[in-house]
Every structure is written in C-alpha cells, then in structure tokens.
Protein backbone atom coordinates (compact mmCIF):
# COMPACT_ATOMS: atom_id res chain seq x y z
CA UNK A 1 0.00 0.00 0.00
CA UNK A 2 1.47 3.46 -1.17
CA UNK A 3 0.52 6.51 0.85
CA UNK A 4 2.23 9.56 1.10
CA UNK A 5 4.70 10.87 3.82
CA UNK A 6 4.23 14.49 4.90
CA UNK A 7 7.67 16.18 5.11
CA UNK A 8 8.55 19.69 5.43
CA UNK A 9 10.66 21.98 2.50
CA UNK A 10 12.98 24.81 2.50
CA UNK A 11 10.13 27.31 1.17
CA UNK A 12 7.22 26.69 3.53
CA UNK A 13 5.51 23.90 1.54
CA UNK A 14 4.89 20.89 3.17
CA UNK A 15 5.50 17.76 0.43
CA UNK A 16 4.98 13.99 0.44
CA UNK A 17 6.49 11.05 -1.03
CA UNK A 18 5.32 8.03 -1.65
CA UNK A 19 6.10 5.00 0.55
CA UNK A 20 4.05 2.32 3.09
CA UNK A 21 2.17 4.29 5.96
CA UNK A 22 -0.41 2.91 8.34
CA UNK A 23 -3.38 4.63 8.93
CA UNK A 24 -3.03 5.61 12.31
CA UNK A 25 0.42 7.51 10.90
CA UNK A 26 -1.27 9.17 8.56
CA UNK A 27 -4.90 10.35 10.64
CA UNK A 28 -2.07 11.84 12.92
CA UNK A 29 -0.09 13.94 10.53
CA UNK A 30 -3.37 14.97 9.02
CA UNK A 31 -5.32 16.00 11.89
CA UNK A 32 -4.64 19.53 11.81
CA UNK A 33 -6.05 20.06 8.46
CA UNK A 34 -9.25 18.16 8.30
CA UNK A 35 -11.46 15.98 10.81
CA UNK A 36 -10.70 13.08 11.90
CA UNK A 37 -13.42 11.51 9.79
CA UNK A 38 -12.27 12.66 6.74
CA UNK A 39 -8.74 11.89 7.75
CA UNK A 40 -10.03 8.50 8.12
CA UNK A 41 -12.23 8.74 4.49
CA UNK A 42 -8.90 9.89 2.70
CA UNK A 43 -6.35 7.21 4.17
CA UNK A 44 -9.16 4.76 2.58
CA UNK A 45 -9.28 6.84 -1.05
CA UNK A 46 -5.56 6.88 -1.42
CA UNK A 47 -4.93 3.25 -0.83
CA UNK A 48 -6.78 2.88 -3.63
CA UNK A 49 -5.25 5.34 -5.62
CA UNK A 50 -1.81 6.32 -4.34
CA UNK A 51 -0.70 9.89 -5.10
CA UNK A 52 1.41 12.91 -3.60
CA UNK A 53 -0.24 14.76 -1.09
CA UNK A 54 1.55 18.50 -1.15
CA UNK A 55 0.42 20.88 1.48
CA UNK A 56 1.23 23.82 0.18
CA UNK A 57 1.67 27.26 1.29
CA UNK A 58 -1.38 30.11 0.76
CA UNK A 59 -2.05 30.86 -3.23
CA UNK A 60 -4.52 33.39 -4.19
CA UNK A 61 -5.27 32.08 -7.59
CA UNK A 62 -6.66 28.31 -5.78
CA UNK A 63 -7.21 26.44 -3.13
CA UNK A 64 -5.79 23.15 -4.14
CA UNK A 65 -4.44 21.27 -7.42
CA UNK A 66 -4.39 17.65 -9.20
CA UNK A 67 -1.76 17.64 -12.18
CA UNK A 68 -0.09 14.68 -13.67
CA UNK A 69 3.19 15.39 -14.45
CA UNK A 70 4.38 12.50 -16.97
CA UNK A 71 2.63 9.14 -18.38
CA UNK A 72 4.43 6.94 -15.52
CA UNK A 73 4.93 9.28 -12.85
CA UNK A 74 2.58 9.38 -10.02
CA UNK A 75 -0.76 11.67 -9.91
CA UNK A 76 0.22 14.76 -7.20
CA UNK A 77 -2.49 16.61 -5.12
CA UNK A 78 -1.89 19.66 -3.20
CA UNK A 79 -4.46 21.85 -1.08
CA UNK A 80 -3.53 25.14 0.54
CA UNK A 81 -2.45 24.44 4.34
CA UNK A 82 -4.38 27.70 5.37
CA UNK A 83 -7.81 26.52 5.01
CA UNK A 84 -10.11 26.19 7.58
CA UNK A 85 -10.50 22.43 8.48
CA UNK A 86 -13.95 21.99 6.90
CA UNK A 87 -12.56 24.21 3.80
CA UNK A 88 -9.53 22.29 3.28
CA UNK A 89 -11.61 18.68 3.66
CA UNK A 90 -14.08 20.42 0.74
CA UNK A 91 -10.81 20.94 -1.17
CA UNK A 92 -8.87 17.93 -0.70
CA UNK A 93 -11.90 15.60 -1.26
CA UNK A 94 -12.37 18.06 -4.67
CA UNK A 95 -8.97 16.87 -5.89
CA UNK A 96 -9.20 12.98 -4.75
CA UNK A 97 -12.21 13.00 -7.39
CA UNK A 98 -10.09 14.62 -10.13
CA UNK A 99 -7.81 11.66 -8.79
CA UNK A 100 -10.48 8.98 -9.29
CA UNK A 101 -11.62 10.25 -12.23
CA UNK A 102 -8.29 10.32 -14.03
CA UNK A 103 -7.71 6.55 -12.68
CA UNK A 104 -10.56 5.67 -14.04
CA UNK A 105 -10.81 7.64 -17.66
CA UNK A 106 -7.07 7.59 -18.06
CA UNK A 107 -7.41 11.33 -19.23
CA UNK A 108 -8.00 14.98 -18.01
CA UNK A 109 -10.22 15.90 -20.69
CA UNK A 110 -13.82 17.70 -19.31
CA UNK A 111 -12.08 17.37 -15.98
CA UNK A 112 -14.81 18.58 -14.12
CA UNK A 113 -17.34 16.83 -16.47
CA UNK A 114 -20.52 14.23 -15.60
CA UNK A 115 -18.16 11.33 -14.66
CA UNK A 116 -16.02 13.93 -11.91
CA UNK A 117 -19.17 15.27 -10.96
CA UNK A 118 -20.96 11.45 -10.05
CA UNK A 119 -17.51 10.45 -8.11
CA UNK A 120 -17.54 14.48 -5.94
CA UNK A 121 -20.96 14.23 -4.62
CA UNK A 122 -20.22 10.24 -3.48
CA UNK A 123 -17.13 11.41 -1.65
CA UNK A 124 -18.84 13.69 -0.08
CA UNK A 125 -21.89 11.95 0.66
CA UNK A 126 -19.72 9.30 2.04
CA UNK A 127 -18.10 12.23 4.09
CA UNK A 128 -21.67 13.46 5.34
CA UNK A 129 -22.38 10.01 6.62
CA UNK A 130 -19.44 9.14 8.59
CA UNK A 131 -20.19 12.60 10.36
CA UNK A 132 -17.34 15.01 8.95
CA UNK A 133 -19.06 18.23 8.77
CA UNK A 134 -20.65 19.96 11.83
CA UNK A 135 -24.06 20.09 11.84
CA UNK A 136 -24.75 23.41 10.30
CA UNK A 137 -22.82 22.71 7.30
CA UNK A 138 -24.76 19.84 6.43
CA UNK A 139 -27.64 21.62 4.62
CA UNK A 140 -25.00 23.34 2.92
CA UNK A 141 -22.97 20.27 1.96
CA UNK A 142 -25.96 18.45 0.41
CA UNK A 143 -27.14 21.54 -2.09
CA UNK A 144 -23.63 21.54 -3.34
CA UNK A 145 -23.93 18.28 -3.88
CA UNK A 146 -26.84 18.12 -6.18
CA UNK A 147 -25.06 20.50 -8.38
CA UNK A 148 -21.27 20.44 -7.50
CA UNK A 149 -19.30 23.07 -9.32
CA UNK A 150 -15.90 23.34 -10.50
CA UNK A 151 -14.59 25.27 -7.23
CA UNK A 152 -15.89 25.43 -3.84
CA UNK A 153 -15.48 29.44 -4.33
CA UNK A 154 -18.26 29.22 -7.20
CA UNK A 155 -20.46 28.17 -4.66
CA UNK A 156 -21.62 30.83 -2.88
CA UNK A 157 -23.80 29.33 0.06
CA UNK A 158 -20.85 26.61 0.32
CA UNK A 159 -18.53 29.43 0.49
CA UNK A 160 -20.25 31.61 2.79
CA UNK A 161 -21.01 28.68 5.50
CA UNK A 162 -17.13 27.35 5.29
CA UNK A 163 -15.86 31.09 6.18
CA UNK A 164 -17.63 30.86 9.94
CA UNK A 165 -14.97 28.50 10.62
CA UNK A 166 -11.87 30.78 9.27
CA UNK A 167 -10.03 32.02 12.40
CA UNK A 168 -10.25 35.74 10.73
CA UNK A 169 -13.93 36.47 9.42
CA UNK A 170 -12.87 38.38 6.02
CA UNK A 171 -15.26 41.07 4.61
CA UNK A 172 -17.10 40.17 1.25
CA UNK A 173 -17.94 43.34 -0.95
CA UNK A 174 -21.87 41.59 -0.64
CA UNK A 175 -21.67 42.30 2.44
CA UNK A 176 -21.15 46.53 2.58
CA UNK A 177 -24.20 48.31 1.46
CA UNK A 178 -24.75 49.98 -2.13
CA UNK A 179 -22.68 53.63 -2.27
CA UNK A 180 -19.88 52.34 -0.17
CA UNK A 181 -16.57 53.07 -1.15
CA UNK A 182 -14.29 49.63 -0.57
CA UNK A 183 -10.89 48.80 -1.22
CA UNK A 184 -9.64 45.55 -3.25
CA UNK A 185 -6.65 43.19 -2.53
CA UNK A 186 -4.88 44.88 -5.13
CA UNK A 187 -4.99 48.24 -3.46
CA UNK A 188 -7.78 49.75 -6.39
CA UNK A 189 -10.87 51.96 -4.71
CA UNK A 190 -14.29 51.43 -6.14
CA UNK A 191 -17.25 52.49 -4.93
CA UNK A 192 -20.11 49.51 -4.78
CA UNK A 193 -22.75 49.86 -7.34
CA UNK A 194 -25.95 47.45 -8.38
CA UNK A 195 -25.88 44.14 -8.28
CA UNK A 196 -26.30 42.08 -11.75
CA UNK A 197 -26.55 38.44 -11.21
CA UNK A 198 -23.32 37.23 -8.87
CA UNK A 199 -21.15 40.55 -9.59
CA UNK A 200 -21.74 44.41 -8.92
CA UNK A 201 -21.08 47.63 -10.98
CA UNK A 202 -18.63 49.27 -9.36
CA UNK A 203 -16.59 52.10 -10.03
CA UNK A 204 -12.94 52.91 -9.95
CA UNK A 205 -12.52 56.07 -8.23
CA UNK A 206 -9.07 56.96 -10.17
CA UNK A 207 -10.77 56.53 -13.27
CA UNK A 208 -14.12 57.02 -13.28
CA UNK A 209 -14.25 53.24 -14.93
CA UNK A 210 -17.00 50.86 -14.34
CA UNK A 211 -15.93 47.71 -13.53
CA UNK A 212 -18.09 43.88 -12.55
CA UNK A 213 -17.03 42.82 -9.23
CA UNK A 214 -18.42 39.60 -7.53
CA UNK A 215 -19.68 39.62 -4.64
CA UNK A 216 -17.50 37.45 -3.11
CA UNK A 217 -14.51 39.30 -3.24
CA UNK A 218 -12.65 39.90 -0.23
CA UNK A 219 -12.64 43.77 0.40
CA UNK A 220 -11.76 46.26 3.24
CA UNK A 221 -14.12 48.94 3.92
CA UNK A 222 -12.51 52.42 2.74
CA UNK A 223 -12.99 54.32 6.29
CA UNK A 224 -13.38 58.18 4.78
C-alpha cells in the first residue's frame, strides 16, 4: 500500500512522497487540516489510488491542485495548508475525485465533467455520513452536492457557510451596502454599485471606470 509521507521543505511547503504508511500515521499527521473523519475517508481513497499529497503554502489564484506530471509518474495533489479544516476537507476531497476520475478515464479531458461530478458528490456523501461536517454545514454540503461546481469558491452558500470557521472572518464586498466606497486586494478603490446576477457595478474612483465585481470578493471597507 502506497501513501504519502508528509515532510517539510525549504520554502514553507509541506510535500509527500510516496512510501508504506499505516493509517493511524497518517490520521495523525493529518489532523490539523481536516477531521478526523475525513482523515479516516482519505487514508481509505488513497490506498486505492496512491498519489502525492503537497500541502502547500497560501495561493490566491486556488485552493488546491491535481496535475499529472508524466505518463508513468505518479498523480500529485496539493491543497492550501491555510484553510479552515472543513474548507480544506471540501478541497482535498475536490482533488481525490479529479484523482479517481483520471484513474478511471485515463485522461484529463472535461475534468470537471458528468463522470467527476458522479464520483464528488459520493465522496462527499460518504463524508456526510461518517459525520465530517458539523451540523450546520450539512444543509449546505448536500445543495452543493446536487449540483457540485468546479470550485468550492463558485459556490456561494458553500462558500459563505465554510468562512464561519476561518479564524479571521474576512469582509465580502456583498456584504457593505450599495454607495460604499471599498478597497480591493490589489490596493484599487471602487465604490459599490448594483448588483447584476453574482457581480456588482462598481466604479474605480481613479478613473471614473466601471468595472463587474463579484460579490464574493474579499474587500476592506474604505474608512473616509
């Protein structure tokens, strides 16, 4: 059986390589990023299919990663090690279906097709019923379910119940009221305008520019 040691690297990221690991070895080393249920669920899923398990250090542009690097090399998973436990078990359980799917199509064409789709919501059924999630993500769990999309952050229910858990509540722009003036991660000032569909007008004070920001954005409220 093939798992995946965790060991630390030079730059912050934690990486694994591949070699025999019980499961009580591995539920301990994983502990502080997910429940011990879905420690449990993903000791199971990788003996099946063995890959490397990267934790890696924060990235803005994802959460977490499943790339095959050459024909015989072995598939490599990594999920950012600053998600909240319930976020990073969402995550990692995202990428053991890309995982799955690949083992079982042999490709990573559509990879977040029909066939990715049927193997997501089983994981995470499986996860519901061996009690991973707290109670009040449940409801939440099983509507992303029915219609999983290609990242938890698409999901804006998902999304919003899985940030109660971050240590640092962060400030969404849906959250300020229409007229307030807001700044971005990139240091641009807008001031919030209507809402159309999942993204506001807003408008870049240095410019005058409108521009369609969702409403999910992290933000920090421009104190004038």
């Amino acid at each position: 059986m093939r798992l995946s040691a965790l060991e630390p690297k030079r730059n912050g990221i934690t990486q694994t390589r591949c070699q025999f690991m019980k499961q009580d070895a591995f539920v301990n080393q994983m502990r502080k990023y997910m429940p011990e249920p879905a420690c449990i669920a993903g000791y199971q899923w990788l003996c099946k299919h063995p890959a490397k398990l990267k934790i890696a250090k924060p990235r803005k542009t994802k959460l977490g990663d499943f790339r095959i690097r050459g024909k015989n090399q072995i598939p490599e998973i990594s999920v950012n090690g600053d998600l909240n436990p319930y976020a990073f078990t969402v995550t990692f359980t995202h990428e053991i279906a890309h995982l799955m799917d690949y083992m079982e199509r042999g490709n990573l064409q559509n990879p977040h097709g029909q066939d990715w789709k049927t193997i997501y919501s089983n994981l995470l059924m499986e996860l519901l019923e061996n009690d991973a999630f707290p109670i009040d993500l449940v409801p939440a769990v099983k509507q992303h379910i029915k219609s999983p999309k290609a990242a938890s952050c698409s999901d804006p229910e998902l999304l919003d119940q899985l940030r109660l858990y971050d240590d640092n509540t962060t400030l969404t722009l849906k959250e300020l009221p229409e007229g307030a003036t807001f700044i971005l991660r990139n240091d641009r000032m807008f001031e919030k305008g209507e809402l159309r569909r999942t993204r506001y007008r807003c408008i870049e004070l240095s410019s005058g520019k409108p521009y369609l920001v969702h409403g999910q954005s992290e933000v920090k409220l421009h104190n004038s």
